[in-house]
Protein backbone atom coordinates (compact mmCIF):
# COMPACT_ATOMS: atom_id res chain seq x y z
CA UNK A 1 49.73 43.52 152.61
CA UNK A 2 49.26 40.22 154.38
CA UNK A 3 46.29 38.27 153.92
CA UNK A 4 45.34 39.24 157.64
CA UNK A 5 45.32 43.11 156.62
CA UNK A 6 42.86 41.97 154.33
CA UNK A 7 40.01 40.89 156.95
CA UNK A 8 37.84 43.10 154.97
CA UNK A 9 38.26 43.91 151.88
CA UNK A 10 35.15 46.05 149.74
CA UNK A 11 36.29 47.27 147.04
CA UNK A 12 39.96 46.93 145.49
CA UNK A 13 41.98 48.71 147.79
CA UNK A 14 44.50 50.00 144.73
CA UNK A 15 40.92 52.59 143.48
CA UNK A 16 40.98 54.03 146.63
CA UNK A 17 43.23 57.44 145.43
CA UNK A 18 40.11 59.51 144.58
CA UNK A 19 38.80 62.35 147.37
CA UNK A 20 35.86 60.72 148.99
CA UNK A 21 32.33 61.33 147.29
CA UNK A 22 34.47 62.19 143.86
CA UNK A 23 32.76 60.89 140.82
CA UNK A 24 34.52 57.45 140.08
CA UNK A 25 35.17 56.75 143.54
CA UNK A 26 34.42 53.06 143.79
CA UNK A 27 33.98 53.44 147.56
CA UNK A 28 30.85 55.67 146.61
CA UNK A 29 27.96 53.17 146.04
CA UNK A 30 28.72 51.31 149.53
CA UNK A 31 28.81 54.66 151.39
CA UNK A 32 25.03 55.83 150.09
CA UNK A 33 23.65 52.12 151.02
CA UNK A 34 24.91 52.68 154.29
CA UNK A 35 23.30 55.89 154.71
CA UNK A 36 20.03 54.44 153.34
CA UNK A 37 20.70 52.18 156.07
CA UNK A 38 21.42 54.44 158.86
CA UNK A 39 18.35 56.54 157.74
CA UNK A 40 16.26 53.63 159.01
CA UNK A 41 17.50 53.23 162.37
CA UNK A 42 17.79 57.00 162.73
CA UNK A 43 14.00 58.02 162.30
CA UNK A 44 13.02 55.27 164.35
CA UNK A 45 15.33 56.32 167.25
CA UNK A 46 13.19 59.87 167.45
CA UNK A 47 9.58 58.58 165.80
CA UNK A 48 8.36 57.20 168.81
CA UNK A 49 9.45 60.38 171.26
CA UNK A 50 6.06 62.04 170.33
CA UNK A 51 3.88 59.45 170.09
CA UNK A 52 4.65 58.29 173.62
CA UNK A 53 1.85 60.35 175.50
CA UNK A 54 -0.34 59.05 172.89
CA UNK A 55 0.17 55.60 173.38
CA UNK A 56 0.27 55.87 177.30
CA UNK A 57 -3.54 57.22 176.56
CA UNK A 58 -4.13 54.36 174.36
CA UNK A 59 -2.51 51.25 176.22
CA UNK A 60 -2.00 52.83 179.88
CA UNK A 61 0.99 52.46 181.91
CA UNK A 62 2.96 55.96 182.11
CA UNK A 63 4.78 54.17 185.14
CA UNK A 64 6.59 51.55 182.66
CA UNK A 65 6.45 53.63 179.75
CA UNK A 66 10.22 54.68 180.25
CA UNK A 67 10.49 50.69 179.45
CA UNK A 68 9.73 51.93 175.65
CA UNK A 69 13.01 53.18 175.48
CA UNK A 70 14.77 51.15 178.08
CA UNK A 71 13.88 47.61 176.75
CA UNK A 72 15.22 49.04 173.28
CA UNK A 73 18.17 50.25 174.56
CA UNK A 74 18.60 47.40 176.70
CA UNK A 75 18.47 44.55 173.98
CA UNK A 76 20.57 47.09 171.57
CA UNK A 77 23.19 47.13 174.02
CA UNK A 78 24.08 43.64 175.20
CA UNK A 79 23.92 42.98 171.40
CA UNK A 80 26.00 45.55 170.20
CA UNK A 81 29.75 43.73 171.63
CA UNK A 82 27.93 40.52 169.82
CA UNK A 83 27.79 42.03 166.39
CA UNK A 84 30.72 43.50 166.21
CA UNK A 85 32.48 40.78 167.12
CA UNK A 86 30.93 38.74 164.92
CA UNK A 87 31.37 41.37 162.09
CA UNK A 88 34.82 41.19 162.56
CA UNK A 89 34.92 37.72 162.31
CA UNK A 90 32.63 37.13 159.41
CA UNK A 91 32.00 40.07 157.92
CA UNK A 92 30.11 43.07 158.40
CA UNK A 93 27.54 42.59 155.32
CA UNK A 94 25.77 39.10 157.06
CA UNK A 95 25.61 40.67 160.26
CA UNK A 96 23.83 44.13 158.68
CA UNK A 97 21.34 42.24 157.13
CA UNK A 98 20.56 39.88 159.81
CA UNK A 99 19.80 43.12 161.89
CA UNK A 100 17.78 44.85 159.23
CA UNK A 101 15.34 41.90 159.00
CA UNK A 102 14.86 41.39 163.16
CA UNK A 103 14.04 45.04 162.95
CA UNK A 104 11.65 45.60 160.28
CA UNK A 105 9.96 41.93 161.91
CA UNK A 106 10.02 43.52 165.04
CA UNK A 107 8.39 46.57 163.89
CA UNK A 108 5.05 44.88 162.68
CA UNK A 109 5.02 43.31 166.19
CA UNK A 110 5.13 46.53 167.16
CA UNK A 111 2.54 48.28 165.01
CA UNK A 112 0.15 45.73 166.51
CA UNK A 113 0.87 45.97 170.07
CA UNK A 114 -2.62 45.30 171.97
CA UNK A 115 -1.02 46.46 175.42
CA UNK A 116 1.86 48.08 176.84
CA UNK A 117 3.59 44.69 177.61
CA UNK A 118 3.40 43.41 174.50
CA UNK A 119 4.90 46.40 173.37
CA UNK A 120 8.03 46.33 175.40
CA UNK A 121 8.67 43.25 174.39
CA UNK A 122 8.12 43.44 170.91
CA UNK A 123 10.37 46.78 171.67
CA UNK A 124 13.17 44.26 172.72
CA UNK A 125 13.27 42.44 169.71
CA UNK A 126 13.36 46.00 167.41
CA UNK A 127 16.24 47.00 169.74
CA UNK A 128 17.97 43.46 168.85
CA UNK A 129 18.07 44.41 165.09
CA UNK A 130 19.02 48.26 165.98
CA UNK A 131 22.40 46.55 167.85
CA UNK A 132 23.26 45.66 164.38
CA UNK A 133 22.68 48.22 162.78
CA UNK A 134 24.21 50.94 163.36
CA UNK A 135 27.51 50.07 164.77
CA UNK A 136 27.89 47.74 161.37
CA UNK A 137 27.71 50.77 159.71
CA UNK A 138 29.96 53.20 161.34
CA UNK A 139 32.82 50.31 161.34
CA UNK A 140 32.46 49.93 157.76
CA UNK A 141 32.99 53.51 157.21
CA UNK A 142 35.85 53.25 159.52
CA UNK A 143 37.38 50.60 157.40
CA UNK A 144 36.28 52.17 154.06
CA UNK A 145 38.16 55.85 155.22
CA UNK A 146 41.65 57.17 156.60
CA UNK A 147 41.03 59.50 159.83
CA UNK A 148 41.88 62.35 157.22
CA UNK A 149 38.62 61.69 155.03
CA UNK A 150 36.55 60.38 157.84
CA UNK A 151 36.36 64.27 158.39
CA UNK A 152 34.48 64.99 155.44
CA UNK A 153 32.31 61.63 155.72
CA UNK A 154 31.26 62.25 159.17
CA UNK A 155 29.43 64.85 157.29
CA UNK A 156 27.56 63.46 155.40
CA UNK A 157 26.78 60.26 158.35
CA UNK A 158 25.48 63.31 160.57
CA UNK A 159 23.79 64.99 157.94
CA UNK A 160 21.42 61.89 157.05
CA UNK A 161 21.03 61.39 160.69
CA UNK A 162 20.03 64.75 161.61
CA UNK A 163 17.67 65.36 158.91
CA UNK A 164 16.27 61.89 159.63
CA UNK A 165 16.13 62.57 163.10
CA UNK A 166 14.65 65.93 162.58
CA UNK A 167 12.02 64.24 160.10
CA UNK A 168 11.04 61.33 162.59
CA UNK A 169 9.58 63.61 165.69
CA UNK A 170 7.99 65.42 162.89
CA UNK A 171 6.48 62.55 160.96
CA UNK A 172 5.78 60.99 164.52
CA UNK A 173 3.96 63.97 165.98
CA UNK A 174 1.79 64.11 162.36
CA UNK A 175 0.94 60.53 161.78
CA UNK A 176 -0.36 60.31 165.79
CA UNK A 177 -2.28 63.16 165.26
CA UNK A 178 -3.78 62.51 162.03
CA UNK A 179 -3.60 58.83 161.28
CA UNK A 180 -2.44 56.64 164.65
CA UNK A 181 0.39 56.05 166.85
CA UNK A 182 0.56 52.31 165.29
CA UNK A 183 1.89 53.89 161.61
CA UNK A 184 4.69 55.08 163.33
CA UNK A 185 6.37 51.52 163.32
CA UNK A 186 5.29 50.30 159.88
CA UNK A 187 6.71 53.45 158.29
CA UNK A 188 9.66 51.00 159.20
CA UNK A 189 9.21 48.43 156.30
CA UNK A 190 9.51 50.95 152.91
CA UNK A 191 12.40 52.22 154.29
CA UNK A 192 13.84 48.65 155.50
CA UNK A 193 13.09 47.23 152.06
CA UNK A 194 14.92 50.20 149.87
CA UNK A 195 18.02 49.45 152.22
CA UNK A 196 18.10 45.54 152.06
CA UNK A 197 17.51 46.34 148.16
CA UNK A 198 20.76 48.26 148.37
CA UNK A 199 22.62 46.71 150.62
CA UNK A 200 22.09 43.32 148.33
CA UNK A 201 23.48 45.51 144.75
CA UNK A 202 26.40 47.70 146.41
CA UNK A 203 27.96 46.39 149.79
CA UNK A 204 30.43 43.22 148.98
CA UNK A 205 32.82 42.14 150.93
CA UNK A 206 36.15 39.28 150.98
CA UNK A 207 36.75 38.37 154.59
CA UNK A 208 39.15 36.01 155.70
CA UNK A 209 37.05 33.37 157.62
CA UNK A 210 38.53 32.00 161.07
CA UNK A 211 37.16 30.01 163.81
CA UNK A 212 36.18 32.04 167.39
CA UNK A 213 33.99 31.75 170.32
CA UNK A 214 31.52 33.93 170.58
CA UNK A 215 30.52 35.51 174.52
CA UNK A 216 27.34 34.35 174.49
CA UNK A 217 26.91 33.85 178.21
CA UNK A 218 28.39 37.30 179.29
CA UNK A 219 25.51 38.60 176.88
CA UNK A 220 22.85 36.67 178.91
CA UNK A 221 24.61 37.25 182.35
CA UNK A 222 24.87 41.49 181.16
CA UNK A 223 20.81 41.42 179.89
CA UNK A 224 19.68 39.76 183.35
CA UNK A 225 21.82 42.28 185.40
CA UNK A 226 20.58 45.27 183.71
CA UNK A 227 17.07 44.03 183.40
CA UNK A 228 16.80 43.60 187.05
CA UNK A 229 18.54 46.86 187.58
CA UNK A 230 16.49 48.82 185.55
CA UNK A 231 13.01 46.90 186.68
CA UNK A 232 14.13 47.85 190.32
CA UNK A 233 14.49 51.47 189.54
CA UNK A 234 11.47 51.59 187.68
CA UNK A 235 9.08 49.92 190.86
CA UNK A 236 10.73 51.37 193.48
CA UNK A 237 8.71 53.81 195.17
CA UNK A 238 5.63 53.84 193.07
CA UNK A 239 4.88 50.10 192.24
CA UNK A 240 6.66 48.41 195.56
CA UNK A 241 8.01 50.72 198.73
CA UNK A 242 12.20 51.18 198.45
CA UNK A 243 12.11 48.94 201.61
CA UNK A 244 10.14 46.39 200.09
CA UNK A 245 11.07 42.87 200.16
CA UNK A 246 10.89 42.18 196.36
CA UNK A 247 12.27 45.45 195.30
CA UNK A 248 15.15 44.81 197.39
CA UNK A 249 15.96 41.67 196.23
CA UNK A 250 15.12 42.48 192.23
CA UNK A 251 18.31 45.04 192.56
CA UNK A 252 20.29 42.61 194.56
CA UNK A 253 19.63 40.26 191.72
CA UNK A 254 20.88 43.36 189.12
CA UNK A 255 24.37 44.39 191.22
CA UNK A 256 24.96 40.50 191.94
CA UNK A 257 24.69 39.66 188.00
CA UNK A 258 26.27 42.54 186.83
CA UNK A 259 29.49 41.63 189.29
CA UNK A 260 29.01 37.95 187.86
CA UNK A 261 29.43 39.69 184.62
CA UNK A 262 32.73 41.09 185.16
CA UNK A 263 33.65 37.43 186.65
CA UNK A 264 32.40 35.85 183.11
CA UNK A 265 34.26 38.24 180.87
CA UNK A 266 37.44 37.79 182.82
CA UNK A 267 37.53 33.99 182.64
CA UNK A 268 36.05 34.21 178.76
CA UNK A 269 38.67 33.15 176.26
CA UNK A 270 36.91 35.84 173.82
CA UNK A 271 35.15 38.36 176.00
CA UNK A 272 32.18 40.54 174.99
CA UNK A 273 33.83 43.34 176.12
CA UNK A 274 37.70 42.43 176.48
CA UNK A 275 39.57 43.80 178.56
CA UNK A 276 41.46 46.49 176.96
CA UNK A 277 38.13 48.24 176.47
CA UNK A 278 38.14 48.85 180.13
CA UNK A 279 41.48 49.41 180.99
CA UNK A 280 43.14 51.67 178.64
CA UNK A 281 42.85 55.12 179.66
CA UNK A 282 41.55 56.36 176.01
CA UNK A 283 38.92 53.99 175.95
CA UNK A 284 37.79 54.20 179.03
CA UNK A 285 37.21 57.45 179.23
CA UNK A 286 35.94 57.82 176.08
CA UNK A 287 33.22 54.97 177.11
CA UNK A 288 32.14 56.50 180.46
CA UNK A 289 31.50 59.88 178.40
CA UNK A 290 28.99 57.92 176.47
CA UNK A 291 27.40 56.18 179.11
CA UNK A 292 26.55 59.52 180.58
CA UNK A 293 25.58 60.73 177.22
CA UNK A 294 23.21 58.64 176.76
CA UNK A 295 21.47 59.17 179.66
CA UNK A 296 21.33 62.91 178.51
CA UNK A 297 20.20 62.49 174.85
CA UNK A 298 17.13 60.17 176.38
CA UNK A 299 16.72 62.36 179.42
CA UNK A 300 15.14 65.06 177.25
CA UNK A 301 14.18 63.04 174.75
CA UNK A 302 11.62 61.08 176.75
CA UNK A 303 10.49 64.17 179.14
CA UNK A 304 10.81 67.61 176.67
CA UNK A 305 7.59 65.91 174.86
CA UNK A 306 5.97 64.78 177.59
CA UNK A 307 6.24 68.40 179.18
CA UNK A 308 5.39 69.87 175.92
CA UNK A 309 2.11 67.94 175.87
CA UNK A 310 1.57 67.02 179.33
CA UNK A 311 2.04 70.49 180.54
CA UNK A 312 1.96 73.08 178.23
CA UNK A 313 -0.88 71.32 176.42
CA UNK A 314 -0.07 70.99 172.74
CA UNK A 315 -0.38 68.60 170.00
CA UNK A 316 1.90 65.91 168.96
CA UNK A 317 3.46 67.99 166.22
CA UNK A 318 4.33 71.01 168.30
CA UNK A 319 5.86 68.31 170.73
CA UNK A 320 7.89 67.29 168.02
CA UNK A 321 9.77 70.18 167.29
CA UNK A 322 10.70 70.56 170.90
CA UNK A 323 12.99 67.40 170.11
CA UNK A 324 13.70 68.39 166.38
CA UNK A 325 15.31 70.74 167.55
CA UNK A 326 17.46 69.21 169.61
CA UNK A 327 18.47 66.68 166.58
CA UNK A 328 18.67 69.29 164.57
CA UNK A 329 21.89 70.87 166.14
CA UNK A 330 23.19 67.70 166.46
CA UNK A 331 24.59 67.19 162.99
CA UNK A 332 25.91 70.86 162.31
CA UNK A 333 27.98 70.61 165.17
CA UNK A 334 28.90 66.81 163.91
CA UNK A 335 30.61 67.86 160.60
CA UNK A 336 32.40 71.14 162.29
CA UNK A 337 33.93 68.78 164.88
CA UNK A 338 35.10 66.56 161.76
CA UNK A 339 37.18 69.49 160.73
CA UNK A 340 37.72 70.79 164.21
CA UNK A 341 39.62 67.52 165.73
CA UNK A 342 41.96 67.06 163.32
CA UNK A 343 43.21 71.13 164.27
CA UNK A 344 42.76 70.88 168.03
CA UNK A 345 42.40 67.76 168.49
CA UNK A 346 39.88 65.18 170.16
CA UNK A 347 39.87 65.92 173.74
CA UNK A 348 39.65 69.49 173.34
CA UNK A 349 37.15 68.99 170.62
CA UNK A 350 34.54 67.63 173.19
CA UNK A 351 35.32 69.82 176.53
CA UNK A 352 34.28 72.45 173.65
CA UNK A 353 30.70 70.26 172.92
CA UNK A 354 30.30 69.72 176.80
CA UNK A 355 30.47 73.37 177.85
CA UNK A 356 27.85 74.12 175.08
CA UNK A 357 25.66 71.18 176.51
CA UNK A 358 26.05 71.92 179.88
CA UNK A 359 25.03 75.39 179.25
CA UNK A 360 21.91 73.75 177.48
CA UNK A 361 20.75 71.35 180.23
CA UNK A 362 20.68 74.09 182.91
CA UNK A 363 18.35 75.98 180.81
CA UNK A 364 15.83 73.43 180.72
CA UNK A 365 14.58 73.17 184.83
CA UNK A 366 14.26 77.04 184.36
CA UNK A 367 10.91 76.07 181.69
CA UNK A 368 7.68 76.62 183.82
CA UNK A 369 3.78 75.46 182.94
CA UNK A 370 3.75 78.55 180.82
CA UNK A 371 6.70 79.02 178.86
CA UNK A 372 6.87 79.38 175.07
CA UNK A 373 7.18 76.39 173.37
CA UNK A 374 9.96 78.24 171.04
CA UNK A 375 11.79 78.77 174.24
CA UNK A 376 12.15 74.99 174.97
CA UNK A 377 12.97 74.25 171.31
CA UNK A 378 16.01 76.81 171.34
CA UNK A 379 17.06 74.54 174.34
CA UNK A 380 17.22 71.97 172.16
CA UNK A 381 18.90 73.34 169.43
CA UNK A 382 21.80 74.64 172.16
CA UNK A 383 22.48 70.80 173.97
CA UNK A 384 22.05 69.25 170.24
CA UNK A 385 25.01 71.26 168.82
CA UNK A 386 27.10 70.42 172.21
CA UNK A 387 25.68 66.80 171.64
CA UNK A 388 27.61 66.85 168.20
CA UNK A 389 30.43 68.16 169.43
CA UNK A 390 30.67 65.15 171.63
CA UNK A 391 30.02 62.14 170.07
CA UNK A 392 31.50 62.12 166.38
CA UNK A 393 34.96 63.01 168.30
CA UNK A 394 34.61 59.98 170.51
CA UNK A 395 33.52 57.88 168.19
CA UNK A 396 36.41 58.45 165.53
CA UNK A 397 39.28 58.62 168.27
CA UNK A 398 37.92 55.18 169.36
CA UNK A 399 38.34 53.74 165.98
CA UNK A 400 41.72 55.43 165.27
CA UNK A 401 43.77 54.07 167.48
CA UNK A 402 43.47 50.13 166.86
CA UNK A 403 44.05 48.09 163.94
CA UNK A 404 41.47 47.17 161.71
CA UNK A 405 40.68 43.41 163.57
CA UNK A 406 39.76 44.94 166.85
CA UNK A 407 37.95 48.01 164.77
CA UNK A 408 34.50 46.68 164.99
CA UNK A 409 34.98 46.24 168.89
CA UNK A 410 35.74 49.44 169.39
CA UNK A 411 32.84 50.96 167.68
CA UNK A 412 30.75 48.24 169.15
CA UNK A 413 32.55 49.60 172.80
CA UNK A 414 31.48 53.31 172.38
CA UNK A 415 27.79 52.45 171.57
CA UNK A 416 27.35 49.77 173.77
CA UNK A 417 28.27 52.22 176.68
CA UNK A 418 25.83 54.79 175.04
CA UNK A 419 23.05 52.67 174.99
CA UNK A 420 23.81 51.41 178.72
CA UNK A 421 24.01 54.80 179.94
CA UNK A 422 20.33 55.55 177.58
CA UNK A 423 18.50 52.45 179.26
CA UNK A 424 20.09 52.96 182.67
CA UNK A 425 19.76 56.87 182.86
CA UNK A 426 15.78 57.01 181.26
CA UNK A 427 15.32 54.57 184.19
CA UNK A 428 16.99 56.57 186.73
CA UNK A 429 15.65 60.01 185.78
CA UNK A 430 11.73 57.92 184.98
CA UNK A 431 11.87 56.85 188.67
CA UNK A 432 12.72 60.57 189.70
CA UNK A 433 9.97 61.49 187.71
CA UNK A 434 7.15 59.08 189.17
CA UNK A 435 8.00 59.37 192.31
CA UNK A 436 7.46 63.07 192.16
CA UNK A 437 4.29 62.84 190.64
CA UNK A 438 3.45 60.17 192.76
CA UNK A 439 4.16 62.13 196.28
CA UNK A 440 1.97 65.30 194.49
CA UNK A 441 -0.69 63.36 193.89
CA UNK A 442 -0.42 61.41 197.51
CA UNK A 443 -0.74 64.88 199.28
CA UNK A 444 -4.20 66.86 197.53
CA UNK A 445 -5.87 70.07 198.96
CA UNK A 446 -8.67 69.32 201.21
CA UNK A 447 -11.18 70.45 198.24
CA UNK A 448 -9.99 67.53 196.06
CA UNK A 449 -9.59 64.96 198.29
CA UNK A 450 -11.61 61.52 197.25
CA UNK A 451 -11.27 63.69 193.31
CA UNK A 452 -8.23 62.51 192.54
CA UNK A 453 -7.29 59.23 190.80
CA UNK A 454 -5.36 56.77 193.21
CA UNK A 455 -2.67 56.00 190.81
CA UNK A 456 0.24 57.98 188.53
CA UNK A 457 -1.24 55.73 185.73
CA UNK A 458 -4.92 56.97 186.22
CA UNK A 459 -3.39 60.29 186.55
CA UNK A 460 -1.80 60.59 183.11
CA UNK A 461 -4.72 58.73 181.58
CA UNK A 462 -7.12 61.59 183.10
CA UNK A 463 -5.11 64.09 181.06
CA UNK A 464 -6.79 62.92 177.95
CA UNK A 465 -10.19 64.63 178.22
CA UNK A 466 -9.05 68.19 179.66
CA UNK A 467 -12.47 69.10 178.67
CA UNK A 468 -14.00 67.04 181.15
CA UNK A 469 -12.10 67.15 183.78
CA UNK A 470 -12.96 70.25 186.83
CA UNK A 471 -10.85 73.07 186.24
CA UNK A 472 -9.25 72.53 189.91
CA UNK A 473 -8.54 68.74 189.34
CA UNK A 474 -6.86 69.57 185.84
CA UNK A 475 -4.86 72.45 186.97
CA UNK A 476 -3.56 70.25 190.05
CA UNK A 477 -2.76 67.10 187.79
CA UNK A 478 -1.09 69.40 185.61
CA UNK A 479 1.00 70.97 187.83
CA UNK A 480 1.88 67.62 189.37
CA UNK A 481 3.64 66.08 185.76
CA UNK A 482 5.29 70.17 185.33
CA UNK A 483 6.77 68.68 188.84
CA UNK A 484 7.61 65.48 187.65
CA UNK A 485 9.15 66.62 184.44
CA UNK A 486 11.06 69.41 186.33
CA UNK A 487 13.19 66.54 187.96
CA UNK A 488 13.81 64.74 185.02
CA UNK A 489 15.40 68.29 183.43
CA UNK A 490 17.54 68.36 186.63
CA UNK A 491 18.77 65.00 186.82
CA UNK A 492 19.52 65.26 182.70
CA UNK A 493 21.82 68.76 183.91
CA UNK A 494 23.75 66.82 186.98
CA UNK A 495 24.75 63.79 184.10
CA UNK A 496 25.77 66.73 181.79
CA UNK A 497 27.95 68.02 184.45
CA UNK A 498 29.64 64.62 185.54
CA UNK A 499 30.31 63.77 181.72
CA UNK A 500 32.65 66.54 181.66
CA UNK A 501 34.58 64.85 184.20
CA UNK A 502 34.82 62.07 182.06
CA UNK A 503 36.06 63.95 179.37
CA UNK A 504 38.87 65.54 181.55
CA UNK A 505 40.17 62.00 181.86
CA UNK A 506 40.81 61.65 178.36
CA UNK A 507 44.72 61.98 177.39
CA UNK A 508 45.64 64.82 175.12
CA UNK A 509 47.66 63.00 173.03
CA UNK A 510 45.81 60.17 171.12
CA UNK A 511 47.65 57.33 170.15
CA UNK A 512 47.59 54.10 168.58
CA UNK A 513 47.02 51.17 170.98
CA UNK A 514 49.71 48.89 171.25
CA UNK A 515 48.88 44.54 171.67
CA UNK A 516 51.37 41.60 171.98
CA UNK A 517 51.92 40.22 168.51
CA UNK A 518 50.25 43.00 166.63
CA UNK A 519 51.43 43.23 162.99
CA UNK A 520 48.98 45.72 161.42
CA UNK A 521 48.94 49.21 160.30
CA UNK A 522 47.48 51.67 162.33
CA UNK A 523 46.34 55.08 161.99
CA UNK A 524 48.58 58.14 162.34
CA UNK A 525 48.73 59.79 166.00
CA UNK A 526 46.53 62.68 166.09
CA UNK A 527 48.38 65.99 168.05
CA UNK A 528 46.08 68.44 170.70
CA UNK A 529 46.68 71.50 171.56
């Protein structure tokens, strides 16, 4: 091999003839400190879904709460490209533990959050140390595994993030209920220090060091469009009138940065997002899917809990299962698709998830202020086993056909897009939400006219004492956010539908991506069906 094949080297390449997770295998200490590792950033992704109602209570502002999610997203996003390329340029063991630390600092900032603002932006910085995290960790399985093994070790990936995932609504919905919202963040650091511990004994790494620019302005120019975007959504028609001057121009701002964006990355010698990402077919279909599924992981994510105690009136923990569920599908379908795309292949693989999901998603606007709580959380359990069918699929046929240098990319490519499509989406369907509630709440019965709080805010906040509020005023509050989380449920269904369309696009034949001047090996073409 040439010293370029060697970009990153773990372990010596010549041990590498044992079945992956055999006793001996040298590759087998790395692969549990990266699950350690992805164990962190996977209970925080679902801790906070319960606990959401609890701090709108506490700190106010169910109009920006959405931002929870979308700031996190948000930061994770634009720094996704910026790890990865970095990773591939100096290694992916530096970059993992830079992001570790941001997010385990972020989380006390967190913890301690006096108001809603500061904890958006303390939300920002976690989601900074999350864009690390856990694309750094699916590359390095990428390089550590052929496409053959990556089967098997998709597995066990999906397996620690499901039960984490399962665990963190869980452990959310209990610590809120019992303890505080606030623990929910600092259950962060034990887990943060076992993996830096591990990381720091098992992952090592020879990279061959070379000098490159890194896209720092697209980065900036990408986190201003978005922001604006997403702020714009968020206002319009509860904080400032569509026609309003500044919410005008704050989307203006969004479209015009974003299109400066694509201007930036084109003249870029070393673009965030180059351009083959965009341009060949596999990719970008592959990357569209995600932005879409994004939007429908955080779509229910957000709303199922905030119907589940908004609505229906339960506790935190009962909330929790309704998105337990959900992530608990997820990783069963996630190991079957391991075995199931290298038989049918990817494309077929995921029309086969996005039937299941769409089925799912068209289940949930059919939940009324009544239903069974076990109803919603067999919901769940349906679009979270579509869910898995989805993503493991895209993710591996992204990584399979390029070389190893433009590997980390790639990976960076597919969650970048899913995290765009998460922050963008929760805003989209957040405004469809508030603005429902918003009109219900604008248009009373005569009998509870000067009863009613002025605001959407006030309204939420209100839902805290149900014991002291008049039956009539509680029942018509209550029937306002069964409104508002009705929409969300359909918009989640129409961006199940359009992913499939996506998906369509995808060729049935994967193969390797060809580049001017490429020398290395790439991974054999996978044959559909």
């Amino acid at each position: 091999m040439t010293a370029q094949q060697h970009h990153h080297t773990y372990v010596d390449e010549s041990e590498i003839a044992l079945a992956p997770g055999r006793r001996g295998d040298p590759r087998r200490n790395v692969l549990i400190a990266l699950l350690v590792t992805l164990a962190l950033a996977a209970i925080d992704s679902t801790v906070v879904t319960t606990a959401v109602p609890s701090i709108v209570k506490n700190l106010g502002g169910f109009t920006i709460f959405p931002w929870i999610f979308s700031i996190y997203l948000l930061t994770q996003a634009v720094s996704v490209p910026i790890y990865g390329r970095l990773s591939d340029l100096y290694g992916r063991r530096p970059i993992l533990y830079t992001g570790v630390t941001i997010f385990l600092l972020a989380s006390v900032l967190c913890g301690i959050a006096p108001s809603m603002p500061f904890l958006i932006g303390a939300r920002a910085i976690q989601g900074l140390g999350a864009g690390a995290i856990i694309p750094i960790v699916q590359t390095v399985v990428g390089d550590l595994y052929s496409i053959e093994e990556r089967s098997k070790i998709q597995g066990y990936t999906a397996g620690v993030w499901g039960v984490a995932s399962v665990l963190g609504p869980l452990i959310g919905g209990a610590i809120t209920q019992y303890i505080t919202w606030r623990w929910i963040f600092y259950i962060n650091l034990p887990f943060g220090v076992v993996a830096l511990f591990l990381l720091s004994r098992r992952l090592h790494e020879t990279v061959e060091r070379q000098e490159h620019r890194i896209d720092f302005a697209g980065s900036f120019v990408m986190a201003i469009g978005l922001s604006s975007l997403i702020f714009g959504l968020l206002q319009g028609g509860t904080g400032w009138a569509w026609t309003d001057t500044r919410e005008i121009l704050v989307l203006a701002l969004g479209v015009l940065f974003i299109g400066l964006f694509a201007i930036v990355e084109h003249l870029s010698a070393e673009p965030m997002i180059p351009s083959w990402v965009v341009t060949r077919r596999p990719m970008l279909a592959a990357n569209l899917a995600n932005l879409l599924l994004g939007a429908v992981q955080y779509g229910l994510t957000a709303y199922v809990p905030a119907w589940a105690e908004g609505v229906r009136g339960v506790g935190p923990i009962e909330a929790g299962l309704t998105v337990a569920t959900l992530l608990f599908g997820w990783p069963i379908s996630s190991a079957l698709a391991g075995r199931l795309y290298l038989t049918i292949g990817f494309r077929s693989t995921t029309l086969i998830g996005v039937a299941i999901t769409i089925a799912g998603t068209a289940l949930y606007p059919l939940l009324g202020p009544a239903s069974p709580i076990l109803v919603a959380c067999s919901f769940g359990l349906l679009v979270g086993v579509g869910l898995g069918f989805i993503a493991t699929p895209l993710l591996v046929s992204s990584q399979s056909i390029v070389g190893r240098d433009r590997r980390g990319v790639a990976t960076a490519s597919n969650l970048f897009s899913r995290s765009v499509g998460s922050a963008v989406g929760i805003a989209v369907i957040g405004t469809l939400a508030n603005r429902s509630l918003a009109r219900w709440i604008s248009h009373p019965p005569t009998q509870l006219v000067g009863h009613l709080p002025a605001s959407v805010n006030s309204a939420v906040s209100l839902l805290e004492n149900h014991a002291k509020m008049a039956a009539p005023t509680r029942l018509f509050i209550t029937h306002g956010l069964f409104q508002a989380t009705h929409a969300a449920f359909l918009a989640v269904f129409m961006s199940a539908g359009v992913t499939a369309l996506a998906l369509l696009a995808m060729p049935k034949k994967s193969v390797p991506l060809k580049f001017e001047g490429d020398n290395l090996p790439l991974e054999r073409e996978v044959n559909v069906r």
